[in-house]
Protein backbone atom coordinates (compact mmCIF):
# COMPACT_ATOMS: atom_id res chain seq x y z
CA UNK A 1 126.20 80.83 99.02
CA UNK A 2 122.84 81.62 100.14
CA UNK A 3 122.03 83.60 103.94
CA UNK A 4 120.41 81.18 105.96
CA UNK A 5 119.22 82.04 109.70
CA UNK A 6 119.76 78.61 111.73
CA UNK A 7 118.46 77.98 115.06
CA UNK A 8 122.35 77.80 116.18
CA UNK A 9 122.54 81.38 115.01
CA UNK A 10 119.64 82.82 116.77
CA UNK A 11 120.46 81.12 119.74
CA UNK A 12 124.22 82.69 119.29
CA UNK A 13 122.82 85.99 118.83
CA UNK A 14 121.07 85.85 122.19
CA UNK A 15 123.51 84.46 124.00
CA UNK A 16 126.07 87.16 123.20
CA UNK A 17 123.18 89.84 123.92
CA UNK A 18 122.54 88.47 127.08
CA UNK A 19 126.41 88.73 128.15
CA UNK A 20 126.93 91.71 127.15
CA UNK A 21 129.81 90.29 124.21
CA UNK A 22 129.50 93.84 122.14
CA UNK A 23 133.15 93.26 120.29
CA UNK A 24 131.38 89.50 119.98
CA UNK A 25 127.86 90.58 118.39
CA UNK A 26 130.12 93.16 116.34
CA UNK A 27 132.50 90.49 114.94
CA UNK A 28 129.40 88.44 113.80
CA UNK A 29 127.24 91.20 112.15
CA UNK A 30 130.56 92.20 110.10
CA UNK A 31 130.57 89.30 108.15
CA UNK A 32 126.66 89.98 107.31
CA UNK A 33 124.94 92.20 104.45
CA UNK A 34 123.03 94.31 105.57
CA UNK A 35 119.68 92.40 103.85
CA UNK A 36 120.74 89.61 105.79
CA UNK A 37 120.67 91.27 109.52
CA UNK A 38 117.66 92.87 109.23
CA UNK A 39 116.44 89.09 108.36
CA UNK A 40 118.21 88.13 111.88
CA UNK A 41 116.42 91.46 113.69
CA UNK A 42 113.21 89.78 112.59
CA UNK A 43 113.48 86.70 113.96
CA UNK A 44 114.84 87.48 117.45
CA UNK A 45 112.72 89.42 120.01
CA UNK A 46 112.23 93.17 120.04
CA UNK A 47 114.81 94.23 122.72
CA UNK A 48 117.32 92.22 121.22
CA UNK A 49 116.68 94.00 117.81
CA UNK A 50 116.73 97.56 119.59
CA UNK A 51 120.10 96.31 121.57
CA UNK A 52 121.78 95.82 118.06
CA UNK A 53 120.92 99.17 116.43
CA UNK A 54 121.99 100.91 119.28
CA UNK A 55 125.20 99.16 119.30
CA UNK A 56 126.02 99.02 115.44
CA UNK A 57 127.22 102.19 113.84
CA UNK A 58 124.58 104.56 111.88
CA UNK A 59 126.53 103.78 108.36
CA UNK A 60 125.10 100.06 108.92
CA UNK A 61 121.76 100.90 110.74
CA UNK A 62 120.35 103.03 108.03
CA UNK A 63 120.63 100.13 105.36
CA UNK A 64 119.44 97.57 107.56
CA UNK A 65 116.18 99.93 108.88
CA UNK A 66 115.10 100.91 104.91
CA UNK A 67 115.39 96.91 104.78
CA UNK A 68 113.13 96.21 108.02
CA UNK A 69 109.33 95.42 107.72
CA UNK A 70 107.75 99.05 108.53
CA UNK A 71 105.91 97.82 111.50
CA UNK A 72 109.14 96.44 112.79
CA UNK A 73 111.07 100.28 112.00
CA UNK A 74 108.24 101.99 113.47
CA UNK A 75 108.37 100.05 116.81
CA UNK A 76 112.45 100.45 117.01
CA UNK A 77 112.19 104.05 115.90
CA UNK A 78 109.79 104.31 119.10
CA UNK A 79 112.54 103.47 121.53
CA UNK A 80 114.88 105.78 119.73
CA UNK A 81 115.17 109.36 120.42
CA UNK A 82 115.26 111.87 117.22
CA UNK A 83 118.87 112.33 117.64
CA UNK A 84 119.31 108.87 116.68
CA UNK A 85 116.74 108.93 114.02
CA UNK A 86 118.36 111.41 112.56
CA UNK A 87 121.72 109.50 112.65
CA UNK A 88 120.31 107.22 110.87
CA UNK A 89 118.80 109.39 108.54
CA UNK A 90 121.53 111.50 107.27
CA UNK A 91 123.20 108.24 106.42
CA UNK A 92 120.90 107.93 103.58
CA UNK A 93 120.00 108.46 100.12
CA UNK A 94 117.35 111.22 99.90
CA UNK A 95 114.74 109.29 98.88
CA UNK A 96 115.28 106.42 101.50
CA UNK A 97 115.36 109.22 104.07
CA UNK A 98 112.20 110.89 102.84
CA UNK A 99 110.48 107.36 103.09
CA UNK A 100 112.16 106.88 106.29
CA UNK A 101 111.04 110.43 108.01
CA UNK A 102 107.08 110.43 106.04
CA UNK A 103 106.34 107.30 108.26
CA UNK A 104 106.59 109.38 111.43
CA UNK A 105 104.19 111.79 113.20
CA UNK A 106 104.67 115.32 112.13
CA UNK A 107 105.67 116.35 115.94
CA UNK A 108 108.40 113.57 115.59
CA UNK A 109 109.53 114.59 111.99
CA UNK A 110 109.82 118.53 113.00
CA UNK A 111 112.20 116.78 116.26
CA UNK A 112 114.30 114.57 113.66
CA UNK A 113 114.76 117.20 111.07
CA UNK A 114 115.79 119.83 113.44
CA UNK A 115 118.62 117.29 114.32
CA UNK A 116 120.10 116.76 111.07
CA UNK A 117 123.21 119.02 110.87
CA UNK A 118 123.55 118.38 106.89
CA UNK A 119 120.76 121.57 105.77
CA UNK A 120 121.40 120.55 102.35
CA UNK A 121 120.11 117.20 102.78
CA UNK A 122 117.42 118.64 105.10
CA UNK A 123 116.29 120.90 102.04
CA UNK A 124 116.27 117.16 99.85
CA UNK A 125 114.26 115.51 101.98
CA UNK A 126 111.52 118.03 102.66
CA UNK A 127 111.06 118.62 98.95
CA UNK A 128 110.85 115.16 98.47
CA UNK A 129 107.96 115.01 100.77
CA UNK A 130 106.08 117.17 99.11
CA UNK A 131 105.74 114.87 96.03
CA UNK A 132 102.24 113.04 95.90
CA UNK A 133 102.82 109.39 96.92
CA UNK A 134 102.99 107.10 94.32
CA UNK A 135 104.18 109.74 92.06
CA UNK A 136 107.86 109.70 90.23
CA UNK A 137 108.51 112.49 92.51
CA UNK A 138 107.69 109.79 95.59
CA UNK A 139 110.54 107.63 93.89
CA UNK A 140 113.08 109.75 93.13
CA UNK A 141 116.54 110.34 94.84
CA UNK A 142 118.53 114.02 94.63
CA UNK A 143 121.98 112.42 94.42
CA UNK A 144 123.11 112.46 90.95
CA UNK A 145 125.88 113.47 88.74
CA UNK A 146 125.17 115.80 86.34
CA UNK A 147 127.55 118.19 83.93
CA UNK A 148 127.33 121.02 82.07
CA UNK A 149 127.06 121.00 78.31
CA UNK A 150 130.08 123.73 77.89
CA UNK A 151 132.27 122.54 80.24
CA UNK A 152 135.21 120.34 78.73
CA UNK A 153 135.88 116.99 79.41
CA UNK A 154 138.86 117.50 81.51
CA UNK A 155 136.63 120.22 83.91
CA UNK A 156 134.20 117.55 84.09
CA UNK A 157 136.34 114.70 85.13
CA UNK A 158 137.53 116.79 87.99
CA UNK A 159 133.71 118.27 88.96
CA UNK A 160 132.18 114.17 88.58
CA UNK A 161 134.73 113.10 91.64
CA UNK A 162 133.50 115.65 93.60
CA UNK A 163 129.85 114.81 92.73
CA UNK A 164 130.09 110.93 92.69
CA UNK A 165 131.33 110.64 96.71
CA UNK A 166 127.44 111.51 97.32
CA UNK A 167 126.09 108.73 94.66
CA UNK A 168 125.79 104.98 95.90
CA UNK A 169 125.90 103.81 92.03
CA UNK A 170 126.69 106.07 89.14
CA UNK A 171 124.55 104.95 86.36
CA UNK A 172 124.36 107.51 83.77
CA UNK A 173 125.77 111.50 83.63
CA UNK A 174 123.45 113.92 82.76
CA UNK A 175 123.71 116.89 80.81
CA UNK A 176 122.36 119.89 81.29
CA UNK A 177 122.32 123.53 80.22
CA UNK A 178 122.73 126.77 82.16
CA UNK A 179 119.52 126.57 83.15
CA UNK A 180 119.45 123.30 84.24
CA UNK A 181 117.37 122.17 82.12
CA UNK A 182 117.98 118.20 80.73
CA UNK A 183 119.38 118.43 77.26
CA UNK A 184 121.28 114.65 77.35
CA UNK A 185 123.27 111.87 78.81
CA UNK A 186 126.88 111.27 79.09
CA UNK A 187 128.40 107.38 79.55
CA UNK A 188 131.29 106.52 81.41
CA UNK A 189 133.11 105.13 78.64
CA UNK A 190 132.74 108.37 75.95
CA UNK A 191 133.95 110.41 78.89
CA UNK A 192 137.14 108.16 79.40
CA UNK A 193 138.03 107.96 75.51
CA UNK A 194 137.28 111.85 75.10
CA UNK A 195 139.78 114.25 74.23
CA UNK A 196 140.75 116.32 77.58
CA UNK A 197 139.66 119.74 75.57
CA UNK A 198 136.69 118.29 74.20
CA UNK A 199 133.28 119.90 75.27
CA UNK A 200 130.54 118.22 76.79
CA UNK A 201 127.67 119.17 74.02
CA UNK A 202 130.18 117.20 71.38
CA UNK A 203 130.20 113.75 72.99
CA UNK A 204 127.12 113.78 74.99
CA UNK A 205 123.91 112.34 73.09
CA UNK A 206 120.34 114.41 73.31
CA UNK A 207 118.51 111.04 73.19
CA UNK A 208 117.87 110.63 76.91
CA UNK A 209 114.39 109.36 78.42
CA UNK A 210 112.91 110.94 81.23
CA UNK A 211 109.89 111.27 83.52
CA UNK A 212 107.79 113.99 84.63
CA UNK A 213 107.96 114.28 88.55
CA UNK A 214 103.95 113.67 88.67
CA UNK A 215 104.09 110.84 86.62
CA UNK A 216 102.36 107.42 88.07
CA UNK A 217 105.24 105.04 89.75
CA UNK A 218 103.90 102.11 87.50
CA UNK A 219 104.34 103.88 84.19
CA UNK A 220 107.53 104.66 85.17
CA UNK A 221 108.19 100.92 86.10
CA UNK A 222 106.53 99.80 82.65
CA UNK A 223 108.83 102.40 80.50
CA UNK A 224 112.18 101.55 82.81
CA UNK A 225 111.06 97.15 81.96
CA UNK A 226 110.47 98.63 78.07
CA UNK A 227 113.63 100.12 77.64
CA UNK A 228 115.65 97.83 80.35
CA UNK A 229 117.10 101.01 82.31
CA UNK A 230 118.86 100.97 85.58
CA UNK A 231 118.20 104.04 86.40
CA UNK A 232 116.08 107.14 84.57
CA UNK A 233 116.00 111.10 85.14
CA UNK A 234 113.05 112.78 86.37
CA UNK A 235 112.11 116.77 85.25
CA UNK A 236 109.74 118.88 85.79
CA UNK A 237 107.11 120.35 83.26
CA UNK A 238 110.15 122.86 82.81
CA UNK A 239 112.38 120.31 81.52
CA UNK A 240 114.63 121.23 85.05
CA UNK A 241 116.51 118.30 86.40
CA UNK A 242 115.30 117.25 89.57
CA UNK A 243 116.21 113.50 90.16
CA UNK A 244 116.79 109.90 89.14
CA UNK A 245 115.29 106.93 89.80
CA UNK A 246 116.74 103.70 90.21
CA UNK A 247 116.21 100.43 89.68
CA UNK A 248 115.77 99.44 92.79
CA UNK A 249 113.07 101.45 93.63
CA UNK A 250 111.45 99.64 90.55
CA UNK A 251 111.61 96.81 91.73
CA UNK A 252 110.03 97.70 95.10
CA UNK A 253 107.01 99.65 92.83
CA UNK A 254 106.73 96.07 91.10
CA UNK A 255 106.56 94.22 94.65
CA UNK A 256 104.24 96.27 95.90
CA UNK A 257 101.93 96.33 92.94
CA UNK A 258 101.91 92.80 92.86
CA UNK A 259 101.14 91.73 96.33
CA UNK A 260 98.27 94.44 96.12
CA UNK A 261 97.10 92.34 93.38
CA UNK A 262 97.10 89.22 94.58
CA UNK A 263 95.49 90.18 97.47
CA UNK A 264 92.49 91.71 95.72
CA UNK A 265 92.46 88.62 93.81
CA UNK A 266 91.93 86.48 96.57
CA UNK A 267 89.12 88.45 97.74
CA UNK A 268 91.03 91.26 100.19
CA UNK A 269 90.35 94.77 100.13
CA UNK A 270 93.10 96.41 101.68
CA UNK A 271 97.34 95.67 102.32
CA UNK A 272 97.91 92.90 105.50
CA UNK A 273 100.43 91.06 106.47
CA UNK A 274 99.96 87.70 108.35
CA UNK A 275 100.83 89.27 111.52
CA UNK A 276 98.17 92.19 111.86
CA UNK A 277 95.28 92.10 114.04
CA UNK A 278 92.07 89.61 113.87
CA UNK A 279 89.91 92.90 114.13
CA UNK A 280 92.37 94.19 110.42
CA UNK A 281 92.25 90.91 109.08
CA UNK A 282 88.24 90.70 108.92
CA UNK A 283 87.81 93.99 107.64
CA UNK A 284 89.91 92.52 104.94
CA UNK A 285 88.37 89.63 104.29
CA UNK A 286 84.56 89.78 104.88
CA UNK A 287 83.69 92.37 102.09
CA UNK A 288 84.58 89.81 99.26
CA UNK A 289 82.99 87.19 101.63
CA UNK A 290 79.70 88.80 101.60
CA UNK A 291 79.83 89.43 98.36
CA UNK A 292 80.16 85.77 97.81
CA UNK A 293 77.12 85.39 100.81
CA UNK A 294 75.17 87.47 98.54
CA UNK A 295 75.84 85.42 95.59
CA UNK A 296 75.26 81.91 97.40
CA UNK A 297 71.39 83.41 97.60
CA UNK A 298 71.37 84.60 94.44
CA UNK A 299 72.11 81.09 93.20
CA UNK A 300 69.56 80.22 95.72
CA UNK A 301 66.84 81.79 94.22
CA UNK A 302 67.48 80.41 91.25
CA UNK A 303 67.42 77.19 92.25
CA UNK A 304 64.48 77.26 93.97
CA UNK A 305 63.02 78.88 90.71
CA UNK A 306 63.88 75.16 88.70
CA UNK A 307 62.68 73.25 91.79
CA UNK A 308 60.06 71.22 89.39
CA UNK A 309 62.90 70.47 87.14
CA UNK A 310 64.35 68.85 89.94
CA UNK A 311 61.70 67.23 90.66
CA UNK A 312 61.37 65.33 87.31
CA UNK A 313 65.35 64.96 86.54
CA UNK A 314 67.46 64.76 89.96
CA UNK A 315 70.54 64.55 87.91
CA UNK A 316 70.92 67.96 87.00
CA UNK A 317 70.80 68.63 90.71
CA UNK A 318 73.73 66.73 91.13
CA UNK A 319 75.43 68.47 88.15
CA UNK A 320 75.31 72.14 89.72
CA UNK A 321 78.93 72.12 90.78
CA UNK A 322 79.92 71.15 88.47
CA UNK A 323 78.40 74.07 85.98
CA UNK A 324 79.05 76.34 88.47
CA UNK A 325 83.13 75.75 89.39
CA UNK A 326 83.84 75.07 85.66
CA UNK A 327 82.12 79.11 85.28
CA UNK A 328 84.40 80.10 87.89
CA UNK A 329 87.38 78.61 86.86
CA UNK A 330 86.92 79.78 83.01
CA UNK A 331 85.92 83.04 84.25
CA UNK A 332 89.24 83.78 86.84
CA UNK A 333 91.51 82.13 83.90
CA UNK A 334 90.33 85.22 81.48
CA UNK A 335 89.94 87.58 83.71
CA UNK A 336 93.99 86.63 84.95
CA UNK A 337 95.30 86.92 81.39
CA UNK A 338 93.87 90.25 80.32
CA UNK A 339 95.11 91.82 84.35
CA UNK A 340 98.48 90.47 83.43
CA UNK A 341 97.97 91.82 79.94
CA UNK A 342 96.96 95.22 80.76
CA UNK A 343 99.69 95.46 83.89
CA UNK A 344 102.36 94.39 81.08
CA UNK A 345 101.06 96.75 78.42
CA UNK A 346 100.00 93.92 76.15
CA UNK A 347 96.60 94.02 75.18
CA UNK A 348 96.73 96.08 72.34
CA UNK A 349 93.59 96.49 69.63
CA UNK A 350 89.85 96.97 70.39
CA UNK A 351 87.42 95.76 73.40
CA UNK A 352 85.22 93.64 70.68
CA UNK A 353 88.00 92.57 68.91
CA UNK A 354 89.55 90.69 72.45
CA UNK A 355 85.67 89.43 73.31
CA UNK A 356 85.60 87.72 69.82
CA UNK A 357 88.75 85.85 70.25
CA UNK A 358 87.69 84.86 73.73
CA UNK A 359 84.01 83.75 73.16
CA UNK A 360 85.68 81.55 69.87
CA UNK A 361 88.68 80.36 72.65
CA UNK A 362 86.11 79.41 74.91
CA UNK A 363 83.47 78.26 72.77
CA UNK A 364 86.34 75.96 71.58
CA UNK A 365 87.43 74.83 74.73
CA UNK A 366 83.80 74.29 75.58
CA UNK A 367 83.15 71.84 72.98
CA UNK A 368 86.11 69.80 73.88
CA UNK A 369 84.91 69.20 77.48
CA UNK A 370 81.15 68.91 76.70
CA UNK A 371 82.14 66.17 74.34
CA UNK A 372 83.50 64.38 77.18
CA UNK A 373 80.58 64.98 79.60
CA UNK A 374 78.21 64.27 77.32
CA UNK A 375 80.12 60.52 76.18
CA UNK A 376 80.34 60.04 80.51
CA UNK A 377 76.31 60.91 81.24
CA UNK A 378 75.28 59.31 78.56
CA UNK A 379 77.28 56.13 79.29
CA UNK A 380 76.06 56.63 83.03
CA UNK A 381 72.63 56.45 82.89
CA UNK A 382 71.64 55.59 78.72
CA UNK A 383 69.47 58.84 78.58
CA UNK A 384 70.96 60.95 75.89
CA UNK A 385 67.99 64.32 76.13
CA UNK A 386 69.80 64.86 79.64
CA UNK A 387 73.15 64.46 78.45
CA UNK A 388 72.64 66.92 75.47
CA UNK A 389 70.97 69.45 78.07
CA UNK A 390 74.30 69.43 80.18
CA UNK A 391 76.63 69.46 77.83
CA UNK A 392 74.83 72.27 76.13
CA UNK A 393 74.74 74.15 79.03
CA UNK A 394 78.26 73.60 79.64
CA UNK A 395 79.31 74.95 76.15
CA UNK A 396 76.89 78.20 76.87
CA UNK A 397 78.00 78.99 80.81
CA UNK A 398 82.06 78.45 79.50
CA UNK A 399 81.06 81.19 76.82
CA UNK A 400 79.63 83.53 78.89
CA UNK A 401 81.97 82.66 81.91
CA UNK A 402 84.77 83.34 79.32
CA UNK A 403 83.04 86.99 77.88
CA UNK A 404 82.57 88.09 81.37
CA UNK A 405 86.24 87.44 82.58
CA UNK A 406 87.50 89.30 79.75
CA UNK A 407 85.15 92.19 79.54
CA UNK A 408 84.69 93.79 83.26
CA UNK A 409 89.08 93.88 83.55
CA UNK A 410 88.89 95.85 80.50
CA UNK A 411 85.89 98.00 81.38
CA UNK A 412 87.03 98.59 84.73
CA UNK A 413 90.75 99.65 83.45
CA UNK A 414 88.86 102.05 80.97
CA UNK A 415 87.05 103.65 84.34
CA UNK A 416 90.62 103.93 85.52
CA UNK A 417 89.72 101.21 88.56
CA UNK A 418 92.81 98.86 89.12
CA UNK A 419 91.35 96.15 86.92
CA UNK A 420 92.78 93.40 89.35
CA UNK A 421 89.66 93.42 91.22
CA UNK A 422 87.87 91.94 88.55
CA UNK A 423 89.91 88.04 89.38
CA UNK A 424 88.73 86.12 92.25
CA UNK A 425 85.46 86.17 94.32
CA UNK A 426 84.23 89.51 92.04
CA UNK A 427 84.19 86.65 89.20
CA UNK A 428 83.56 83.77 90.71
CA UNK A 429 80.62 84.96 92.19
CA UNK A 430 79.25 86.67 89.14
CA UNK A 431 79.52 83.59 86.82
CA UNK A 432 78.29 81.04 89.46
CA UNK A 433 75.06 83.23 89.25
CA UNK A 434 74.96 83.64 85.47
CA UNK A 435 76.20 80.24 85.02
CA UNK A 436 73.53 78.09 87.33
CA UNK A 437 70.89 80.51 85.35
CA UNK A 438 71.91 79.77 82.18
CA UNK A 439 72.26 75.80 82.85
CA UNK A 440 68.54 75.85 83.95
CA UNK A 441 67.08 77.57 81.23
CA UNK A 442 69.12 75.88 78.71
CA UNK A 443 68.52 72.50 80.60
CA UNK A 444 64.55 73.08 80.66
CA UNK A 445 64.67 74.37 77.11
CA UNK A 446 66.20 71.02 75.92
CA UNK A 447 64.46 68.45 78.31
CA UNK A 448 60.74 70.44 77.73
CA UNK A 449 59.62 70.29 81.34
């Protein structure tokens, strides 16, 4: 069944906080995943979240601060001295404690690592900063379990319990040589059916994908999706072992990437949350809206350019809209499928190739709906010349809406830019422009005025 956080629970959590009940708050947050109480911490006020930490042990902290919104950890964190940071820390994998300790001021890191008693893990996590972020390095945990090519089965077996207490979820065993260098994987299931004198190097297979430690997060989330792995090494340009990545982290990379996105397809320029300052928000927001200032003159100026056709046929007037949402809708629906394309790997074959299938797509679709117009004006007010010039220039802004959706995502992702910039305001604004042009002339071409 579900988590759900109920009024009747918050209220319960704040009435046992305010008495004092430890062995009561204790008893409740037993029965909890971890997920699910840093849901609770988020809905209750800030001293009631900091009163729980304190009082739950680290083994149960750590999960539930990697889960917490990072404004939320950062405010705890600052009513927490290092020795409890680091507590917390050296309950964790090494790359949630990396991600945990890189959030903090360097004065405050130097305090919390000087804490940690495990040097070891100390060691893990400072490499791990040193990664760029972003990078597979970034991603990557230490704790793995990893075996020797010439070791037999029956050495390995007793060397992989010794390794595995350290490893949340043992998804593959790697093999490596005396160099440490990757040479292949080992599953579960040919280690159990082995023969106890067998060596590694004769049941292991050399087929193992990895990634380079500076390789981008998202093409290591597109080649985990390809090949459906839970979990995948990471090496150096040595071929040395260094980590693993999981899943998980994958997912987060995928999360991440995706509400970046969105967000720069509805028109913001940087990460916010709901809850950040007016001052953030409108930094935000008002680039794309002054973009789309910028293109209200624009279209303006063209307008006023037409004013005599106006004059003489008030009806296209009162068609501008709609020649200049259905550019903007045409234009955001192409531009979306080639982002999704290129973020999925999918768009395969040349640029001219992709703009010839969209301009006959559109051109297509184009006809269909000018048909329809053209029946509806025509029908309206008996004067066929002005229904031709609309529909027309309907048929020739959906073309061009349609070229221009497809094309700048795929120029831009040839720059290297994050091509998702290319959907919202950046389009609409550019085809509502080319679009109320391009309905004039063709409109004044047609009419003869």
């Amino acid at each position: 069944m579900a988590f759900e956080i109920t009024k009747e629970l918050i209220e319960n959590v704040a009435i046992l906080i305010e008495n004092r009940n430890d062995k009561g708050l204790s008893s409740l947050f037993s029965e909890m995943h971890y997920a699910d109480i840093a849901e609770v911490l988020e809905e209750i006020s800030f001293d009631e979240a900091v009163y729980i930490i304190k009082l739950l042990d680290s083994e149960t902290t750590s999960d539930i601060l990697i889960e917490l919104h990072e404004d939320v950890r950062e405010k705890i964190f600052d009513q927490l001295t290092a020795k409890e940071i680091a507590e917390e820390v050296e309950e964790l994998d090494s790359d949630d404690a990396a991600d945990i300790i890189g959030e903090l001021s360097e004065e405050r890191q130097e305090a919390v690592m000087s804490q940690i008693e495990d040097e070891e893990h100390v060691k893990e996590i400072e490499e791990l900063l040193t990664y760029a972020e972003n990078s597979a390095g970034s991603l990557m945990a230490k704790e793995l379990v990893k075996v020797y090519e010439t070791w037999t089965v029956a050495g390995c077996m007793r060397r992989i319990r010794a390794q595995a207490k350290d490893v949340t979820r043992v998804h593959s065993i790697y093999v490596v040589d005396k160099h440490n260098k990757l040479v292949g994987r080992l599953s579960l299931k040919d280690l159990i059916i082995a023969k106890s004198d067998q060596k590694i190097a004769d049941i292991s297979k050399s087929n193992v994908d990895a990634v380079s430690v500076n390789e981008n997060d998202e093409e290591v989330a597109r080649i985990m999706a390809k090949y459906d792995l839970e979990a995948i090494p990471v090496i150096d340009k040595n071929n040395i072992l260094l980590g693993r990545i999981t899943i998980d982290d994958i997912v987060d990379v995928l999360k991440e990437e995706a509400d970046k996105d969105y967000q720069m397809a509805a028109g913001l320029t940087q990460d916010v949350d709901s809850d950040d300052s007016i001052f953030n928000l409108t930094k935000a927001r008002i680039p794309w809206l002054f973009l789309g200032l910028i293109g209200g003159v624009g279209a303006f100026l063209i307008m006023e350019g037409f004013q005599d056709l106006f004059s003489e046929d008030a009806i296209l007037f009162f068609f501008t809209p709609l020649i200049a949402a259905m550019a903007g809708n045409v234009g955001v629906q192409s531009s979306a499928i080639i982002v999704q394309g290129l973020a999925n790997d999918d768009v395969k074959g040349s640029i001219n190739n992709r703009l010839i299938k969209e301009m006959l797509l559109a051109a297509l679709n184009g006809l269909i709906l000018a048909v329809f117009l053209f029946l509806f004006i025509w029908l309206y007010n008996g004067e066929a010349q002005k229904a031709l010039a609309i529909s027309v220039s309907l048929i020739a802004v959906i073309i061009v809406a349609g070229l221009i959706g497809t094309f700048i995502p795929l120029f831009l992702n040839k720059r290297g830019i994050d091509p998702a910039i290319a959907t919202g305001p950046f389009i609409t604004t550019s085809n509502d422009i080319f679009g109320i042009l391009i309905y004039f002339w063709i409109a004044k071409l047609i009419i003869g005025i």
